[in-house]
PDB file of N, CA and C in Angstrom:
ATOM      1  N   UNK A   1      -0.338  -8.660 -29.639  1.00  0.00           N
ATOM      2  CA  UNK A   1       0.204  -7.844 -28.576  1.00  0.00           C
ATOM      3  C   UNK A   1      -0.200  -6.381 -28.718  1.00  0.00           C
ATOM      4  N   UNK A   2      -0.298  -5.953 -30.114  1.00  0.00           N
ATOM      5  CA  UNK A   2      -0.976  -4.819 -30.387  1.00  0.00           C
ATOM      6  C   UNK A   2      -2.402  -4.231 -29.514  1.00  0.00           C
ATOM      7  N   UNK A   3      -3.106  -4.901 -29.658  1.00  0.00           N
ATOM      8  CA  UNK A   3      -4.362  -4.628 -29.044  1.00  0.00           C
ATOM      9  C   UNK A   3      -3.989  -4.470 -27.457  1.00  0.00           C
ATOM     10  N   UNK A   4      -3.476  -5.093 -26.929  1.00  0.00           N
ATOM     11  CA  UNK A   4      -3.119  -5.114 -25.395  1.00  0.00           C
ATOM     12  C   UNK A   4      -2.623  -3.768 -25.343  1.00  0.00           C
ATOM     13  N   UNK A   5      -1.706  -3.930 -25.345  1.00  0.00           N
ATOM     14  CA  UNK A   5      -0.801  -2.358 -25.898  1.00  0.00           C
ATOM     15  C   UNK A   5      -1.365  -1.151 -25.673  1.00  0.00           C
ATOM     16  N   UNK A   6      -2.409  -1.159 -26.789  1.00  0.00           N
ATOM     17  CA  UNK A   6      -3.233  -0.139 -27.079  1.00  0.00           C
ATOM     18  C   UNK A   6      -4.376   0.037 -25.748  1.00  0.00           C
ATOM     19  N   UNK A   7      -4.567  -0.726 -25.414  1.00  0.00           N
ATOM     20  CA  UNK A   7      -5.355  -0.763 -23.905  1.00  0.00           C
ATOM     21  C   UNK A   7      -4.848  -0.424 -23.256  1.00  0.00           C
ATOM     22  N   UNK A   8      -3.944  -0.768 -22.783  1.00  0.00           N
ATOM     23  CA  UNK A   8      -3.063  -0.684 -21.522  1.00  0.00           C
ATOM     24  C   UNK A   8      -2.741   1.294 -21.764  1.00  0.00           C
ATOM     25  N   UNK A   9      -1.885   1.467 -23.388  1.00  0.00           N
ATOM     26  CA  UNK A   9      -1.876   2.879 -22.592  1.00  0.00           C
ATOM     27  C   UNK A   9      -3.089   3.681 -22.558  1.00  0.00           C
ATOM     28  N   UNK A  10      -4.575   3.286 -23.035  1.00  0.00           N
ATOM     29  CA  UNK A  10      -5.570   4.451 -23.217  1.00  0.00           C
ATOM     30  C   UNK A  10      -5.889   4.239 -21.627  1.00  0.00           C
ATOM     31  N   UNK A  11      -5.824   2.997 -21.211  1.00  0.00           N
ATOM     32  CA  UNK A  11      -6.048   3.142 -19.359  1.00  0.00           C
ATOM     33  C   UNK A  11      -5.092   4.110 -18.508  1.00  0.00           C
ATOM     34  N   UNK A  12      -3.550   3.661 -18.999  1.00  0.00           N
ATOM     35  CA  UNK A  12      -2.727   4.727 -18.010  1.00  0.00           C
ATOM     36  C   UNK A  12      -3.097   6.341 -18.785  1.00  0.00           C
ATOM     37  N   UNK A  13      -3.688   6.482 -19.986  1.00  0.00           N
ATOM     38  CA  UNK A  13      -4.137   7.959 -20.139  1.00  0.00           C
ATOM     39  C   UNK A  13      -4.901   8.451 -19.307  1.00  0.00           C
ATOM     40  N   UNK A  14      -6.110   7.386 -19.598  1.00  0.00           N
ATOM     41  CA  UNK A  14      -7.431   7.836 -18.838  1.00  0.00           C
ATOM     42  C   UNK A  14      -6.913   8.000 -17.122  1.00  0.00           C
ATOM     43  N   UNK A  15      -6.308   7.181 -16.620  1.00  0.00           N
ATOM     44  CA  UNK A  15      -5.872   7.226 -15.556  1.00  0.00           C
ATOM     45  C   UNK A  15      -5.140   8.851 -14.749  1.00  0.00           C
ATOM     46  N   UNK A  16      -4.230   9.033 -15.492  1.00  0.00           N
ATOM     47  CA  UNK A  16      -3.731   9.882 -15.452  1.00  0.00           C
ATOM     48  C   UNK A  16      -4.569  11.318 -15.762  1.00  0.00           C
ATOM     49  N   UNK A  17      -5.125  11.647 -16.549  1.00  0.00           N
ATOM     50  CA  UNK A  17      -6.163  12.349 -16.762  1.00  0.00           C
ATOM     51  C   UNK A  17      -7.358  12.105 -15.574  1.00  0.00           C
ATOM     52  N   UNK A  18      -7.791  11.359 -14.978  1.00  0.00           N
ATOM     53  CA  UNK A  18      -8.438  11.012 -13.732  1.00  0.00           C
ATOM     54  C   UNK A  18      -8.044  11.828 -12.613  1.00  0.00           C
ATOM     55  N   UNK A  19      -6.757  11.214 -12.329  1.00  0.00           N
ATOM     56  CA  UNK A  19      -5.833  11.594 -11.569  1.00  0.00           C
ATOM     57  C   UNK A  19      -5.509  13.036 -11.360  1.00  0.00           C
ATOM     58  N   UNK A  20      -4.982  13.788 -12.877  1.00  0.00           N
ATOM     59  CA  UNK A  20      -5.074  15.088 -12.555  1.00  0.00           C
ATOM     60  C   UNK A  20      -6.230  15.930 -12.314  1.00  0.00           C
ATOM     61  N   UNK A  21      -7.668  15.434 -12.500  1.00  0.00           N
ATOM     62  CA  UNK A  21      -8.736  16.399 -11.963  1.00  0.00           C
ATOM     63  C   UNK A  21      -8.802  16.119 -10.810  1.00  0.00           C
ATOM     64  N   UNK A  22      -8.334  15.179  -9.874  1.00  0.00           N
ATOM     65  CA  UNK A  22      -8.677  15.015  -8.716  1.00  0.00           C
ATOM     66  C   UNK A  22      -7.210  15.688  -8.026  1.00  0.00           C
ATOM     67  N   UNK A  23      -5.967  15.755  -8.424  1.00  0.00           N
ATOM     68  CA  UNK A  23      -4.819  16.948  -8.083  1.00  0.00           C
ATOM     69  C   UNK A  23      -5.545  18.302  -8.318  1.00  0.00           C
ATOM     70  N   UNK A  24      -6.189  18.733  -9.332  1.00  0.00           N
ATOM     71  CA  UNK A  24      -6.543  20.480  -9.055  1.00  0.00           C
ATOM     72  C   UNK A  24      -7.992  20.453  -8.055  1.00  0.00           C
ATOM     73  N   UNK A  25      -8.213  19.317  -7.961  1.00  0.00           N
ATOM     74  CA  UNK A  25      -9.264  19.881  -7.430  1.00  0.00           C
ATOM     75  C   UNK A  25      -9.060  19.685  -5.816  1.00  0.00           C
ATOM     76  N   UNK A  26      -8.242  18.706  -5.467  1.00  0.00           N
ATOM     77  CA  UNK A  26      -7.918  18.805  -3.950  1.00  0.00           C
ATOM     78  C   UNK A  26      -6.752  20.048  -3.624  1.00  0.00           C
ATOM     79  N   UNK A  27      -6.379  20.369  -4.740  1.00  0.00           N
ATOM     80  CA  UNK A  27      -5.360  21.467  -4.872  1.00  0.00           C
ATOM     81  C   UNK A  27      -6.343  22.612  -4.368  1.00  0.00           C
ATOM     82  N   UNK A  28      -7.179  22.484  -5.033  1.00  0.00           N
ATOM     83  CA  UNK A  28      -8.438  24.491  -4.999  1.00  0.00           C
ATOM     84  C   UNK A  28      -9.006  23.931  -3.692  1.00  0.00           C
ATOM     85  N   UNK A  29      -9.580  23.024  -3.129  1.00  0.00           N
ATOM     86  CA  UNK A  29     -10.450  22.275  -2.251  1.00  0.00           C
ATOM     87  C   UNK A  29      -9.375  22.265  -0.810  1.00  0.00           C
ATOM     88  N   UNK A  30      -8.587  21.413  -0.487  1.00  0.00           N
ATOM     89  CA  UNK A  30      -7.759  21.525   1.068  1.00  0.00           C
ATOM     90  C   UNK A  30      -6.104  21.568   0.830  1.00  0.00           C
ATOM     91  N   UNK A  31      -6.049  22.245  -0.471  1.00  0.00           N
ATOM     92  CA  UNK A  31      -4.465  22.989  -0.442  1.00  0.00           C
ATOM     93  C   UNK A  31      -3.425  21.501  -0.945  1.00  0.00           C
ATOM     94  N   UNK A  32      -3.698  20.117  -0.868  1.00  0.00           N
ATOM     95  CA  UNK A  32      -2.912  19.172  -0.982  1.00  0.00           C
ATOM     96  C   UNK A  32      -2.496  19.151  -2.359  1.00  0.00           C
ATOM     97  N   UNK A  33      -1.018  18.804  -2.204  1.00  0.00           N
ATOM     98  CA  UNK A  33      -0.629  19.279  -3.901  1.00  0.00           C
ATOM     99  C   UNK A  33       0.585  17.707  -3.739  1.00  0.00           C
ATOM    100  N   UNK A  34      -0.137  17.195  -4.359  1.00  0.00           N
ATOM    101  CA  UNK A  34       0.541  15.825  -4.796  1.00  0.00           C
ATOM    102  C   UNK A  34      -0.113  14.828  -5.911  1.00  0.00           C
ATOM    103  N   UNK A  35       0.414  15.033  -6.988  1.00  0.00           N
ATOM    104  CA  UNK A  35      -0.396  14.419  -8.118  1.00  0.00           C
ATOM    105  C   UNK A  35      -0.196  12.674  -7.652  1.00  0.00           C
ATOM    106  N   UNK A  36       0.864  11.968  -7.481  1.00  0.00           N
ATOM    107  CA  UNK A  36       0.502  10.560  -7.174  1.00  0.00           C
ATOM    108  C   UNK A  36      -0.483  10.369  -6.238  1.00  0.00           C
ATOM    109  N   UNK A  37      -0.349  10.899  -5.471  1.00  0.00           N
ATOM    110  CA  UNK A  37      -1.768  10.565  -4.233  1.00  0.00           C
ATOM    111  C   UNK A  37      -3.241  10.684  -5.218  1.00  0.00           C
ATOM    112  N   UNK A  38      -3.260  11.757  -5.919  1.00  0.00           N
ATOM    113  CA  UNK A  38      -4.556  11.941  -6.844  1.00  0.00           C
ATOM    114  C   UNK A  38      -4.618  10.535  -7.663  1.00  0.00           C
ATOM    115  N   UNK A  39      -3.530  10.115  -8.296  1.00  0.00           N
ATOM    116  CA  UNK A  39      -3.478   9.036  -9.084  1.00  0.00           C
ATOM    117  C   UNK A  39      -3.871   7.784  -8.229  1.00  0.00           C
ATOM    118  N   UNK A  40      -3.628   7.694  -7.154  1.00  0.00           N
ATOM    119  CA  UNK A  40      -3.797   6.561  -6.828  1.00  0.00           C
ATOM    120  C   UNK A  40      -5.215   6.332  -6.113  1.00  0.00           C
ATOM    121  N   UNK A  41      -5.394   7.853  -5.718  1.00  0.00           N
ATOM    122  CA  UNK A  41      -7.279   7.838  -4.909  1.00  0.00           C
ATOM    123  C   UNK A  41      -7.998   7.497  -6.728  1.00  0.00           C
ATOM    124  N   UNK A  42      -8.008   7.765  -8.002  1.00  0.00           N
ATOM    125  CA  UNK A  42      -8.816   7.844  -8.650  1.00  0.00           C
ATOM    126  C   UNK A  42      -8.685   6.003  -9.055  1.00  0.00           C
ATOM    127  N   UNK A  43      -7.584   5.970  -8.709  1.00  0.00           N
ATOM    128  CA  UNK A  43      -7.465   4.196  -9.223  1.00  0.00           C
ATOM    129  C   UNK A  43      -8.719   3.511  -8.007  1.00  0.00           C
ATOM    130  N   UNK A  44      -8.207   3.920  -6.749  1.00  0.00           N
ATOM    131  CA  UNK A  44      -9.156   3.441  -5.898  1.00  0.00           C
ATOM    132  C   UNK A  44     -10.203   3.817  -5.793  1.00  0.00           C
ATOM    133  N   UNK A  45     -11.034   5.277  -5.965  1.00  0.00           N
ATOM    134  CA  UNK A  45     -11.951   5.014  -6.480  1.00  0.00           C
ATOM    135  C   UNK A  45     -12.871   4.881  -7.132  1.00  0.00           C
ATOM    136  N   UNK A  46     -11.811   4.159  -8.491  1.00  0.00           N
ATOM    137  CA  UNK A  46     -12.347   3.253 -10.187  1.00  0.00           C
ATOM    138  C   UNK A  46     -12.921   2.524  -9.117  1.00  0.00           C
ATOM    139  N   UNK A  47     -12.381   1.167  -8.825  1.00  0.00           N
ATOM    140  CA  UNK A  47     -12.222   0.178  -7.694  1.00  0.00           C
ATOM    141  C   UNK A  47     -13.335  -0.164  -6.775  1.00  0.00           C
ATOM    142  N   UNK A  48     -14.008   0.930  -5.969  1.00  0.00           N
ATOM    143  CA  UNK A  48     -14.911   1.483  -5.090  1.00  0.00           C
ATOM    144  C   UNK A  48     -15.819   1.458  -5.981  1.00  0.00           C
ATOM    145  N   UNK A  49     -16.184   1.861  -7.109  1.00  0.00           N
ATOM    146  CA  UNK A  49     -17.087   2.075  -7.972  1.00  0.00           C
ATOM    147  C   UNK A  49     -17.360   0.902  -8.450  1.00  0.00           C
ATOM    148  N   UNK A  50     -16.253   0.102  -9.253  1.00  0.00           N
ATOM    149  CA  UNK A  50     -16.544  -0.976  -9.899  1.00  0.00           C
ATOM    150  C   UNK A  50     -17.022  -2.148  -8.711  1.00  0.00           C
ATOM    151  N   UNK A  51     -17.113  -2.622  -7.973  1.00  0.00           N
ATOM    152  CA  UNK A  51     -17.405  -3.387  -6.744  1.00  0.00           C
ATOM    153  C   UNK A  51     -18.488  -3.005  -6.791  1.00  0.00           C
ATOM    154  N   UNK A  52     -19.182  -1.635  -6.454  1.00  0.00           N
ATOM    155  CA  UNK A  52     -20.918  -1.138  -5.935  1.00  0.00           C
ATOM    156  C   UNK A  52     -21.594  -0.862  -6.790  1.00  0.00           C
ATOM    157  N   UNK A  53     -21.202  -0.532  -8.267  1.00  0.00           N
ATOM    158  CA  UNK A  53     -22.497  -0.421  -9.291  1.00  0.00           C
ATOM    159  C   UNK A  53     -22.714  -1.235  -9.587  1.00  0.00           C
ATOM    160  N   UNK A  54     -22.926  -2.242  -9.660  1.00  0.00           N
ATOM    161  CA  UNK A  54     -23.417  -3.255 -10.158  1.00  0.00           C
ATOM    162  C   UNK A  54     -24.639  -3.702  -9.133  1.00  0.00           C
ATOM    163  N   UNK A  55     -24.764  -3.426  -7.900  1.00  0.00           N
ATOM    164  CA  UNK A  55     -25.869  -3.685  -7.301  1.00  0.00           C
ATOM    165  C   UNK A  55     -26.816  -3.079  -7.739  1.00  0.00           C
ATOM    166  N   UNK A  56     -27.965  -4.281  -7.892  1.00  0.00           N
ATOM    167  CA  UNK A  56     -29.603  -3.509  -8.139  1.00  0.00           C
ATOM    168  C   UNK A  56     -30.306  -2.695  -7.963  1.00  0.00           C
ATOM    169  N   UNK A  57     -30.736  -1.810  -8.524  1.00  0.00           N
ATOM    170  CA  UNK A  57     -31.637  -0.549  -8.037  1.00  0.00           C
ATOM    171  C   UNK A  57     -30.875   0.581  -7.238  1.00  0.00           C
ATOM    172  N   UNK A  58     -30.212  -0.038  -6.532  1.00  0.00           N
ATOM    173  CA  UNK A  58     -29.161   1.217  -5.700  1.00  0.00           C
ATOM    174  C   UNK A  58     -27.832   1.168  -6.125  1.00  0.00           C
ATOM    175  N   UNK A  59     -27.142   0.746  -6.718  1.00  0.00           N
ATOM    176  CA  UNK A  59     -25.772   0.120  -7.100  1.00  0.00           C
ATOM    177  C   UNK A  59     -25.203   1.486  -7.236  1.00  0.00           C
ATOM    178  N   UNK A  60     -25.687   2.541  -8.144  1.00  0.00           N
ATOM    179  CA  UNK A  60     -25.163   3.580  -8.461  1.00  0.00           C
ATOM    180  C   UNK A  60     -25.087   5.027  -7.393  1.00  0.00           C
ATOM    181  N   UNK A  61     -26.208   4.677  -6.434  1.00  0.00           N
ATOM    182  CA  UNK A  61     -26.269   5.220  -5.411  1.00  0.00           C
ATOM    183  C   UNK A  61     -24.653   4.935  -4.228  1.00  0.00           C
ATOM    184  N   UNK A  62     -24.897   3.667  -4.627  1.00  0.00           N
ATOM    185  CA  UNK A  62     -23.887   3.310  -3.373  1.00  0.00           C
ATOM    186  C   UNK A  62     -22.247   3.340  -3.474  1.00  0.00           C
ATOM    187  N   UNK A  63     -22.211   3.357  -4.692  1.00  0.00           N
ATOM    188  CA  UNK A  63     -21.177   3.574  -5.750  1.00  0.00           C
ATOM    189  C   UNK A  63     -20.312   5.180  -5.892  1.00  0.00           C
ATOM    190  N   UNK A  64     -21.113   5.846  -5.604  1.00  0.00           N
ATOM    191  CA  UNK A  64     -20.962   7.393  -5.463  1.00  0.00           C
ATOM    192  C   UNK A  64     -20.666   7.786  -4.335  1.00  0.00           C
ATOM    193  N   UNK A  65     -21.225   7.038  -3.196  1.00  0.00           N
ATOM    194  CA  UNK A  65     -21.355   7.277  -1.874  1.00  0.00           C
ATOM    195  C   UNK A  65     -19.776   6.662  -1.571  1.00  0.00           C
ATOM    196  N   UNK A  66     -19.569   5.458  -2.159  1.00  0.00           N
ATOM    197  CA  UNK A  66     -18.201   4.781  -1.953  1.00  0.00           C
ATOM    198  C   UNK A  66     -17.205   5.495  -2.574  1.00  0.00           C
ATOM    199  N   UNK A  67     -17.379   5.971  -3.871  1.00  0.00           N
ATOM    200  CA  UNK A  67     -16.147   7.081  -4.397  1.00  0.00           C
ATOM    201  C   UNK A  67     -16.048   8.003  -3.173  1.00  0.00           C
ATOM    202  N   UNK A  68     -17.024   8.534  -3.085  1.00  0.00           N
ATOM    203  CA  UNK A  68     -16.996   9.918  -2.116  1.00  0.00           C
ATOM    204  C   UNK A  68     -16.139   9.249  -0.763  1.00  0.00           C
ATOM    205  N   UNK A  69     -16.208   8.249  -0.464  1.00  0.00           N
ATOM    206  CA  UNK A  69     -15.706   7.592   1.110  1.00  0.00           C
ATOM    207  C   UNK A  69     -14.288   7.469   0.397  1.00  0.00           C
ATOM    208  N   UNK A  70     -13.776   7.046  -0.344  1.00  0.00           N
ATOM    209  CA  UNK A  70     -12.131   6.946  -1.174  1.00  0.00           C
ATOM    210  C   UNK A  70     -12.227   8.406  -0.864  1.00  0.00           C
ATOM    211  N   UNK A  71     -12.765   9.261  -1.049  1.00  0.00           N
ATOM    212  CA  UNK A  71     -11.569  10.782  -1.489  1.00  0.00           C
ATOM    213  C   UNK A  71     -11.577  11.210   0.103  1.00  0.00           C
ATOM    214  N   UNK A  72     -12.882  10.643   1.062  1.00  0.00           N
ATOM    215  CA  UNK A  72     -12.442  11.484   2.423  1.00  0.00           C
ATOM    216  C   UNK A  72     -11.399  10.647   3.084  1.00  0.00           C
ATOM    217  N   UNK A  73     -11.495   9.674   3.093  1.00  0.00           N
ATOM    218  CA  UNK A  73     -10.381   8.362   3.065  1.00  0.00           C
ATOM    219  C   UNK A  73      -9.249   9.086   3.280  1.00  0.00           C
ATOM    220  N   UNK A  74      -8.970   9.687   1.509  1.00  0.00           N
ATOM    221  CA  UNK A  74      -7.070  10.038   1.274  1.00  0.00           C
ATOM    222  C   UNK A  74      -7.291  11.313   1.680  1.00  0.00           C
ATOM    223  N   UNK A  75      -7.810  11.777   1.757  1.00  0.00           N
ATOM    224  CA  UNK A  75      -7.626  13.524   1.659  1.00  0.00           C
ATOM    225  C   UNK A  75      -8.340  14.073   3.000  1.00  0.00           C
ATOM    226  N   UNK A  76      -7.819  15.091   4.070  1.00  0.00           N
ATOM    227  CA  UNK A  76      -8.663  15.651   5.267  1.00  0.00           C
ATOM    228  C   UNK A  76     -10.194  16.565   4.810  1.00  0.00           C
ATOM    229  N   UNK A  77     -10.571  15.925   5.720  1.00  0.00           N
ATOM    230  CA  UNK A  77     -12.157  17.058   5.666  1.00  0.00           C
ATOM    231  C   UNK A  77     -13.034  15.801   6.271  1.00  0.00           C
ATOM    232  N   UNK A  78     -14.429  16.572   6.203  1.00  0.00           N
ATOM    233  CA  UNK A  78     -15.309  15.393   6.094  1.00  0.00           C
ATOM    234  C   UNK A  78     -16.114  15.006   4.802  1.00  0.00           C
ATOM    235  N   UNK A  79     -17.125  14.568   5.261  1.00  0.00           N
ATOM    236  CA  UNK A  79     -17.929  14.287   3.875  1.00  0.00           C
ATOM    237  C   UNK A  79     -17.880  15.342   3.010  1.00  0.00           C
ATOM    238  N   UNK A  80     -18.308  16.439   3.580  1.00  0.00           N
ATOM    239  CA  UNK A  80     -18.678  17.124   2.894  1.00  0.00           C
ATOM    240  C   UNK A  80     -17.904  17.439   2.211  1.00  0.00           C
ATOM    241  N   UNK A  81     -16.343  18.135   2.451  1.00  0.00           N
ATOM    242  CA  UNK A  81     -15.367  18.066   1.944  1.00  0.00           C
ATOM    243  C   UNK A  81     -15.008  17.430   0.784  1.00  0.00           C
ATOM    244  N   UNK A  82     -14.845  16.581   1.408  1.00  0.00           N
ATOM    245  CA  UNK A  82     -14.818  15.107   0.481  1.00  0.00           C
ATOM    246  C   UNK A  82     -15.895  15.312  -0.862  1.00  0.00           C
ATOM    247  N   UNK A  83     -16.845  15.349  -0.566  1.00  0.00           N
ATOM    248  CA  UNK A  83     -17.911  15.700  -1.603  1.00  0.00           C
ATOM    249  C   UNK A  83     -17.939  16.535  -2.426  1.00  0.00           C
ATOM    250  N   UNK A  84     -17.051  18.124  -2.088  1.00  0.00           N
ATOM    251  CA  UNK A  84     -16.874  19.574  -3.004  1.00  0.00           C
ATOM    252  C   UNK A  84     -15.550  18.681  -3.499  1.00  0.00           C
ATOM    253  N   UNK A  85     -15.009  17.890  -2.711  1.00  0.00           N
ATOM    254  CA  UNK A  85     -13.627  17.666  -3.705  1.00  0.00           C
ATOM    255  C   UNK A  85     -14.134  16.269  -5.246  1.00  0.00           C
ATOM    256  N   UNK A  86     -15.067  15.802  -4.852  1.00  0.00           N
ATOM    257  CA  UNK A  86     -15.645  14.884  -5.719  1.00  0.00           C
ATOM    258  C   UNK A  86     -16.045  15.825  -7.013  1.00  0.00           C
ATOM    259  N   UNK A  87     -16.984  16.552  -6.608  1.00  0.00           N
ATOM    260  CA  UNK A  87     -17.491  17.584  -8.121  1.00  0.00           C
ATOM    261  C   UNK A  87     -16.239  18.748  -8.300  1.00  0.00           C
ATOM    262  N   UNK A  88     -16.110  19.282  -7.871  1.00  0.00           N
ATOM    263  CA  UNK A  88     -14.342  19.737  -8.339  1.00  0.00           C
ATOM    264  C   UNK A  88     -13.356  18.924  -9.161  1.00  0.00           C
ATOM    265  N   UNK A  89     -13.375  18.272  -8.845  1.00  0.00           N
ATOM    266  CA  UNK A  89     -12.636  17.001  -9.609  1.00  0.00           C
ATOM    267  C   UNK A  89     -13.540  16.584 -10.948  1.00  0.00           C
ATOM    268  N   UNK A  90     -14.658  16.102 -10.685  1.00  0.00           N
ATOM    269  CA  UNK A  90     -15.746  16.330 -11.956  1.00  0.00           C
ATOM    270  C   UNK A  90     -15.670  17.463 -13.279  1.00  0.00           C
ATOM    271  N   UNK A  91     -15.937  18.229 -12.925  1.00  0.00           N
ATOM    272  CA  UNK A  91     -16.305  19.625 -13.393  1.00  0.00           C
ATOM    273  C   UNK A  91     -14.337  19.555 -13.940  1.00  0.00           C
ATOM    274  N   UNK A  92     -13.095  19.280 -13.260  1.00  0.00           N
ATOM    275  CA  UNK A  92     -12.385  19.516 -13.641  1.00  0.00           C
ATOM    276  C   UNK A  92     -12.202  18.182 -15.151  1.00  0.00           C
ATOM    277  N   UNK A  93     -12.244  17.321 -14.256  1.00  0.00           N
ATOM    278  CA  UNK A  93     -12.393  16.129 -15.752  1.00  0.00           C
ATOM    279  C   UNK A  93     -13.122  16.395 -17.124  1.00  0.00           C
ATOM    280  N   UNK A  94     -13.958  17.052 -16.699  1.00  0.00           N
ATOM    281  CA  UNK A  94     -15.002  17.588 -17.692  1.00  0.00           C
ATOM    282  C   UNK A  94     -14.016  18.914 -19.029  1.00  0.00           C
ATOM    283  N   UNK A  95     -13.910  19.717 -18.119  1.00  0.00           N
ATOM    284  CA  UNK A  95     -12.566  20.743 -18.715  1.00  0.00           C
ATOM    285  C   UNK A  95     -11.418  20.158 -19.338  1.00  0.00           C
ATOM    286  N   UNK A  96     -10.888  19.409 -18.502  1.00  0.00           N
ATOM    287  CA  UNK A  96      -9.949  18.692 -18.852  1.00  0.00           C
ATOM    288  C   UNK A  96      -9.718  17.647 -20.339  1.00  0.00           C
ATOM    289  N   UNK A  97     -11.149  16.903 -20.462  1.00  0.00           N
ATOM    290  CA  UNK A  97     -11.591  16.131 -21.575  1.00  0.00           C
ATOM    291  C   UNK A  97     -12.164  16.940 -22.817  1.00  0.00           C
ATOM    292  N   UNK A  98     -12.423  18.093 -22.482  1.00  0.00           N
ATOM    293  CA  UNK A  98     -13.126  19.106 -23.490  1.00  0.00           C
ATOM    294  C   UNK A  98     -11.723  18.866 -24.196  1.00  0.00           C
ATOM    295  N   UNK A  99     -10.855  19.790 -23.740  1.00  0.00           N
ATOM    296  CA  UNK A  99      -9.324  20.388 -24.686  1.00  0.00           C
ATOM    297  C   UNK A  99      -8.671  18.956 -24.969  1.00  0.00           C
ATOM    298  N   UNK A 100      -8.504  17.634 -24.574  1.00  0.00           N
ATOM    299  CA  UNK A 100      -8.034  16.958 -24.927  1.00  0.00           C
ATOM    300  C   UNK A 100      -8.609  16.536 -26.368  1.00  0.00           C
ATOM    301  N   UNK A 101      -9.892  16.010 -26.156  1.00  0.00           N
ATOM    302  CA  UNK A 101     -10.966  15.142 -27.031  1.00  0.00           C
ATOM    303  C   UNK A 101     -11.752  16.356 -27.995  1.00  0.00           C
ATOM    304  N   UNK A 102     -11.758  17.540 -27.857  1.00  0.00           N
ATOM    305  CA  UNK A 102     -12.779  18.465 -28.529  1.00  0.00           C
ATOM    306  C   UNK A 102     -11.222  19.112 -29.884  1.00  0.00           C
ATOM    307  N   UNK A 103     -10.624  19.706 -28.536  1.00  0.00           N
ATOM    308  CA  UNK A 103      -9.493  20.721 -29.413  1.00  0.00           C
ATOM    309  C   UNK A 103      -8.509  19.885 -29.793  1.00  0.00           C
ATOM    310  N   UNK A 104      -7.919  18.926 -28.878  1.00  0.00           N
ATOM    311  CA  UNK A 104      -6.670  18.272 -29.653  1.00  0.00           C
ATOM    312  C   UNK A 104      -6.814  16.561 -30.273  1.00  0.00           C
ATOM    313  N   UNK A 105      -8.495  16.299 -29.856  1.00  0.00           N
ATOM    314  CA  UNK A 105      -9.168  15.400 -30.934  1.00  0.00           C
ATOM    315  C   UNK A 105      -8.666  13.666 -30.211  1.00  0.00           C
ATOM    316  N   UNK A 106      -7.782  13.618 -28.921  1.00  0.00           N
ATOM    317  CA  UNK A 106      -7.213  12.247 -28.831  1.00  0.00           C
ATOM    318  C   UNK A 106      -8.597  11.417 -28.508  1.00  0.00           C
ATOM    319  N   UNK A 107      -9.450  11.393 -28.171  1.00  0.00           N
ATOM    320  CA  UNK A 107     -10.652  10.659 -27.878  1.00  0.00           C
ATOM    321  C   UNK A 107     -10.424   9.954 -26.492  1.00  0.00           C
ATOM    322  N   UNK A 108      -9.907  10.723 -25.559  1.00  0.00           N
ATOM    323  CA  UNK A 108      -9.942   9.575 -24.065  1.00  0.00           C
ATOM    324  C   UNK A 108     -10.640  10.094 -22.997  1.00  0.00           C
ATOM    325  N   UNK A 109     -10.934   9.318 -21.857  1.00  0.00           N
ATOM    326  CA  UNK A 109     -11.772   9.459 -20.866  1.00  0.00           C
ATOM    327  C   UNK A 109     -10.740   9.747 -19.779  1.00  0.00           C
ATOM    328  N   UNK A 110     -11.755   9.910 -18.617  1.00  0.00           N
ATOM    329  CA  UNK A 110     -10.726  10.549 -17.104  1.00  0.00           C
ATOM    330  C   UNK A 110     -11.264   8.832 -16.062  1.00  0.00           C
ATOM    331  N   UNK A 111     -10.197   8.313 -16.173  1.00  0.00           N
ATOM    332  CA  UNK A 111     -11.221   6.677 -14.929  1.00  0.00           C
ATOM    333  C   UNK A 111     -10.866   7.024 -14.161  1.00  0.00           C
ATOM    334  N   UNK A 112     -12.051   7.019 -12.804  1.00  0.00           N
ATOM    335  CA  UNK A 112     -11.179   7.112 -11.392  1.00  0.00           C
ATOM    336  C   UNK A 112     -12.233   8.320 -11.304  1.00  0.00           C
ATOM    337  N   UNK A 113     -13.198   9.287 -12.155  1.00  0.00           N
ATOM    338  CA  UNK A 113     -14.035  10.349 -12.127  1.00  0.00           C
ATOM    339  C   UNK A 113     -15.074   9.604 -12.891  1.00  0.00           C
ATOM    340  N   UNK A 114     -16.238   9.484 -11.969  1.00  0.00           N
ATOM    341  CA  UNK A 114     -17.319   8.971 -12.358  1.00  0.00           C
ATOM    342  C   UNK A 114     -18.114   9.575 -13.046  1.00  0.00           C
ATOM    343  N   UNK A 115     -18.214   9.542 -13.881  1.00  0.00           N
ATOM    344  CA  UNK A 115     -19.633   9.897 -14.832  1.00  0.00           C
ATOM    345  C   UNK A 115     -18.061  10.966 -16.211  1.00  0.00           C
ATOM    346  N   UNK A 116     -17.263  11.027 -16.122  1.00  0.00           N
ATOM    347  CA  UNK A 116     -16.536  12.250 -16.789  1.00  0.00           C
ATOM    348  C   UNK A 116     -15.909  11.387 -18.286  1.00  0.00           C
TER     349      UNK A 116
END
């Protein structure tokens, strides 16, 4: 049961950590300030992602394109929008994972932020 355990919470970490780069960054991006909504666009699009990378040669293309369609989805704007709120959210995961994993050493990821 141990091992499960141990999965289960490094996912709701990573999750949550997901989640909050995509709260500051729709926060700086179209003012929306609701961390569950962030939590639940990064679950969806883990989701979005996991479904389209896996296709051949383009998988990762289409995969990005589908995250990006999850965040204009939950959040107003258009693509483009949608798109500054994608690398905002990036760039924040990135920050975010530095001080966790660099300075306070826990070793976890952001799911739900692709490539972070």
């Amino acid at each position: 049961m141990a091992p499960f355990t141990g999965s289960l919470v490094a996912f709701l970490v990573a999750l949550l950590v997901g989640g909050l780069a995509i709260f500051i960054s729709a926060k700086l991006v179209v003012g929306v300030d609701d961390y569950s909504h962030a939590v639940i666009t990064g679950l969806l699009g883990a989701v979005a992602w996991a479904l389209t990378s896996w296709i051949p040669l383009l998988g990762p293309i289409i995969a990005l394109i589908a995250w990006v369609w999850v965040i204009k989805w939950r959040y107003p704007g258009d693509w483009g929008t949608a798109a500054v709120i994608g690398v905002v959210a990036w760039l924040a995961a990135l920050g975010i994972l530095f001080v966790l994993n660099s300075v306070l050493g826990l070793g976890v990821g952001a799911f739900g932020v692709p490539g972070a």
